[in-house]
Protein backbone atom coordinates (compact mmCIF):
# COMPACT_ATOMS: atom_id res chain seq x y z
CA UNK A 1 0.00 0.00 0.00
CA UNK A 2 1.05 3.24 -0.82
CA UNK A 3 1.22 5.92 1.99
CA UNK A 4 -2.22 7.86 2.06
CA UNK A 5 0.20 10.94 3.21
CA UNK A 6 3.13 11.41 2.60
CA UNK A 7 5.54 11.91 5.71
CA UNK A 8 7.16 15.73 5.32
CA UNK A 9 11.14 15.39 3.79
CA UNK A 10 14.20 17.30 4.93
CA UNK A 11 14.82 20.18 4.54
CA UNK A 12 12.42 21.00 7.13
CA UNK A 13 11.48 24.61 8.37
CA UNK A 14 13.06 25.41 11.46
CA UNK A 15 9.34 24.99 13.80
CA UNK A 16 9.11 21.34 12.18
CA UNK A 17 13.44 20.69 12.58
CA UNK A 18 12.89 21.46 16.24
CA UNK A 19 9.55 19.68 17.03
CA UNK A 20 11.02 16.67 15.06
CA UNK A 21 13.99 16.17 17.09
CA UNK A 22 11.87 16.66 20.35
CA UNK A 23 10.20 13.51 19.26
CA UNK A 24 13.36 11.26 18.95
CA UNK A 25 16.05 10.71 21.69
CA UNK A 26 19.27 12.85 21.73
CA UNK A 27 21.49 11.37 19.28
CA UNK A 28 19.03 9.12 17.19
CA UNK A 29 21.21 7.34 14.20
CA UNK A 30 18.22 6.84 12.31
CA UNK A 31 16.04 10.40 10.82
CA UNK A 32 13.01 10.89 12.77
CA UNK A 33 10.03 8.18 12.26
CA UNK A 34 7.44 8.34 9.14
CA UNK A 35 4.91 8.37 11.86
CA UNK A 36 6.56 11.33 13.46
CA UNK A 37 6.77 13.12 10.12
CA UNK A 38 3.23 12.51 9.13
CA UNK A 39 1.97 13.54 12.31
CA UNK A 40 3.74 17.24 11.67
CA UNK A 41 1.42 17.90 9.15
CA UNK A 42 -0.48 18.78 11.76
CA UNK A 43 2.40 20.39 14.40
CA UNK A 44 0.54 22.09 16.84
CA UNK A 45 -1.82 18.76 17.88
CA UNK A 46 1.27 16.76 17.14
CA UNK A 47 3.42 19.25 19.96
CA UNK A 48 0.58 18.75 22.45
CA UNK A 49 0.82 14.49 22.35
CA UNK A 50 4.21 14.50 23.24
CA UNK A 51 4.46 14.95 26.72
CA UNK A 52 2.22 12.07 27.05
CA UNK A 53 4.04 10.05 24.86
CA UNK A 54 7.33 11.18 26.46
CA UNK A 55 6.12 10.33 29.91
CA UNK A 56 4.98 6.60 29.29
CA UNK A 57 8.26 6.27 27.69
CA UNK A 58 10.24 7.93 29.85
CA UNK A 59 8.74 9.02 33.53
CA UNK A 60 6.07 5.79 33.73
CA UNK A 61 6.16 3.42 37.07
CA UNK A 62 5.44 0.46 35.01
CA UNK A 63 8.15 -1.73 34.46
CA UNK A 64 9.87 -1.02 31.11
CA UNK A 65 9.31 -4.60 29.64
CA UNK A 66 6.19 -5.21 30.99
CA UNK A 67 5.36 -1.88 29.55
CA UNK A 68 6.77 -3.14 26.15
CA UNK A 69 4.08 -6.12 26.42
CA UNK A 70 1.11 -3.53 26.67
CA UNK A 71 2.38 -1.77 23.69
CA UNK A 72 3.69 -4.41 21.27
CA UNK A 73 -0.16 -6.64 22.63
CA UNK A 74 -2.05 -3.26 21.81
CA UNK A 75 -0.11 -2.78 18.31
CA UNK A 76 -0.35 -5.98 17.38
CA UNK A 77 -4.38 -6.09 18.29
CA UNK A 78 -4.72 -3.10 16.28
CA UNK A 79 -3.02 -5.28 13.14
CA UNK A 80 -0.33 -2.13 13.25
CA UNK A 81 2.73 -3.63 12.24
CA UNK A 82 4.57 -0.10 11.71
CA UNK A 83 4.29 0.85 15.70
CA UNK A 84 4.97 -2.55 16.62
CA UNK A 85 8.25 -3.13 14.88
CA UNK A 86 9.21 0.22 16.00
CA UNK A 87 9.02 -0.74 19.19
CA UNK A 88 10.08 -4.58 18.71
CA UNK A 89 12.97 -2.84 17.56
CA UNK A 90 13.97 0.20 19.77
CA UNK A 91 13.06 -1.08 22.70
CA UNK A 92 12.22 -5.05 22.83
CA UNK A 93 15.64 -6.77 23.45
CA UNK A 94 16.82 -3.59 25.31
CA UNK A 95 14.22 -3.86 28.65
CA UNK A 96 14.95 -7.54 28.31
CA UNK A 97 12.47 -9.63 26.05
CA UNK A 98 12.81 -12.16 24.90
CA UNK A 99 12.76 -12.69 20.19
CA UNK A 100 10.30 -15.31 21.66
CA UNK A 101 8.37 -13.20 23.91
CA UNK A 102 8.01 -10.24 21.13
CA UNK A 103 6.57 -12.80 18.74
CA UNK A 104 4.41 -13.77 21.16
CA UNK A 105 2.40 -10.93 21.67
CA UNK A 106 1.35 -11.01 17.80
CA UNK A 107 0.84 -15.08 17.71
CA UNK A 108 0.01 -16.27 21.42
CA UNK A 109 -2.85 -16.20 23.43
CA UNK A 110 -3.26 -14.65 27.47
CA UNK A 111 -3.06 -18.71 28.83
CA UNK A 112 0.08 -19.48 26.42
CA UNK A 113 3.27 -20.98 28.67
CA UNK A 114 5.17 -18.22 27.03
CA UNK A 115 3.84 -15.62 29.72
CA UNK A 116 4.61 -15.14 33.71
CA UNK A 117 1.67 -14.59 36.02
CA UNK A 118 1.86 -10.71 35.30
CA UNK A 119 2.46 -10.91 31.96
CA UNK A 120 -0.53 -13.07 31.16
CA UNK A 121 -2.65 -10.49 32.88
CA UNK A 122 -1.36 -7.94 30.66
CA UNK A 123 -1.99 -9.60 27.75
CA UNK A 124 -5.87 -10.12 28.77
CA UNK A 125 -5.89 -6.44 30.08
CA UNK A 126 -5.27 -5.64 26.50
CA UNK A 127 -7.43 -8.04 24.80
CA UNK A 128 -10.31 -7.34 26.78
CA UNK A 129 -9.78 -3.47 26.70
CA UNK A 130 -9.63 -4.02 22.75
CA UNK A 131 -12.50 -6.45 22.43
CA UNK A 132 -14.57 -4.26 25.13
CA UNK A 133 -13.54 -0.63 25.48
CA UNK A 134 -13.92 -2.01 29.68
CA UNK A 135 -12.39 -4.87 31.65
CA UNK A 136 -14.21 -7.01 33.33
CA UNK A 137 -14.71 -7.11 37.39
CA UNK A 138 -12.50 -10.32 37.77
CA UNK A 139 -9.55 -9.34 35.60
CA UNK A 140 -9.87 -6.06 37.74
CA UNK A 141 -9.37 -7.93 40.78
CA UNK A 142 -6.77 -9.48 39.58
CA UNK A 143 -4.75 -7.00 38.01
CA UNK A 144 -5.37 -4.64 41.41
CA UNK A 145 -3.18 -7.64 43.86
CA UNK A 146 -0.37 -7.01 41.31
CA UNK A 147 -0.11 -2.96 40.31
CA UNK A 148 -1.37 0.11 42.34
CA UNK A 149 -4.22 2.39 41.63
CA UNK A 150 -1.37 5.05 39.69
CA UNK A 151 -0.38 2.45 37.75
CA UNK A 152 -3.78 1.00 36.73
CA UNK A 153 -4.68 4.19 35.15
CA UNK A 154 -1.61 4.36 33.41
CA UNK A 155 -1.69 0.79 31.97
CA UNK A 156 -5.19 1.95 31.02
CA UNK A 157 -3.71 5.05 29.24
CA UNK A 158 -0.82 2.99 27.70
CA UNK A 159 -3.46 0.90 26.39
CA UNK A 160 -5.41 4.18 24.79
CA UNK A 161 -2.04 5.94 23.61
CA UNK A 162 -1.08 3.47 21.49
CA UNK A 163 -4.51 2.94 20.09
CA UNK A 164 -4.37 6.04 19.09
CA UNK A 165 -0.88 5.59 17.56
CA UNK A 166 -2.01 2.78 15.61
CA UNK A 167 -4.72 4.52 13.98
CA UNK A 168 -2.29 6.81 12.26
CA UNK A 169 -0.05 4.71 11.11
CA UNK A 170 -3.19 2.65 9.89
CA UNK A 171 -5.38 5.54 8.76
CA UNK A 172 -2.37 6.71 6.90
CA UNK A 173 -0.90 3.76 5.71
CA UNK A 174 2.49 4.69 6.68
CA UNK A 175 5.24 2.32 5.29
CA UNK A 176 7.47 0.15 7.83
CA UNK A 177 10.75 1.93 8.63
CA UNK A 178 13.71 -0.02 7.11
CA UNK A 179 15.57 -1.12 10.28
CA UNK A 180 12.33 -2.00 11.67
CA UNK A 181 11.25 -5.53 13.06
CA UNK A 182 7.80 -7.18 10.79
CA UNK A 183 5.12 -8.90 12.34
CA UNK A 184 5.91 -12.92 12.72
CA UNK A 185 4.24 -14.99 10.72
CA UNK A 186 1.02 -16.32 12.61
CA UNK A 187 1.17 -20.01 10.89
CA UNK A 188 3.61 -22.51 11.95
């Protein structure tokens, strides 16, 4: 598919140069993301998400891998293999996972062996929060014996961010990044 817009090309104006490189970490090898330079096209909505984005990356109390599980689950729920091989990529073996594990949150299921205790009930938080827009009173209960109140509402807004995330790069069609991971295949 092609890209339904085209993310904006260097040489950018100085307000896009320096809201770009606010988006990607101090010395980034690789030119800001196609999602971030699709998203400029609109700058001033695209300046107000990144302090959210920037704190669940950066400033969150979730642990960075099981973080990693919410976001690669939700991207892969979502069928948005751009965000998810970002992430499979930047940030997967780097807080710790496993190739296995980030294949697993595209091909396996809440109850697969693959998962810890915790990890399994991140991987139904998702799915139900995908399949529902709620989660249900026993996955509540357990999820609350394992993470606090603060960090409840921010798996919850991990969960929404990166909805949101994957319909732009879905909306827009926006083509995998080179050096970026692909979804596994799902039949074996």
């Amino acid at each position: 598919m092609s890209p339904r817009l085209m993310p904006l090309e260097p040489p950018y104006d100085d307000d896009i140069g320096a809201l770009l490189a606010k988006w990607m970490p101090p010395g980034a090898a690789v030119e800001p993301l196609k999602l971030f330079r699709t998203m400029a096209h609109h700058k001033d909505l695209f300046d107000r998400m990144r302090p959210l984005g920037a704190g669940i990356l950066g400033r969150g109390t979730i642990d960075p891998a099981e973080r990693e599980i919410v976001i690669d689950r939700v991207c892969a729920r979502c069928g948005c293999d751009y965000e998810w091989g970002v992430h499979v990529t930047s940030f997967g073996a780097a807080v710790g996972l496993s190739p296995e594990k980030l294949a697993a949150t595209v091909t396996a299921t809440a109850d697969d062996p693959i998962w810890t205790k915790r990890e399994s009930l991140l991987i139904r938080l998702v799915d139900e929060l995908h399949d529902t827009s709620t989660v249900s009173d026993a996955l509540y209960d357990e999820l609350d014996k394992h993470w606090d109140k603060a960090q409840l509402i921010e798996l919850t807004i991990i969960n929404g961010f990166y909805h949101l995330i994957a319909y732009v790069a879905n909306t827009f069609q926006i083509a995998p990044e080179d050096w970026a991971a692909r979804f596994p295949s799902q039949s074996s």
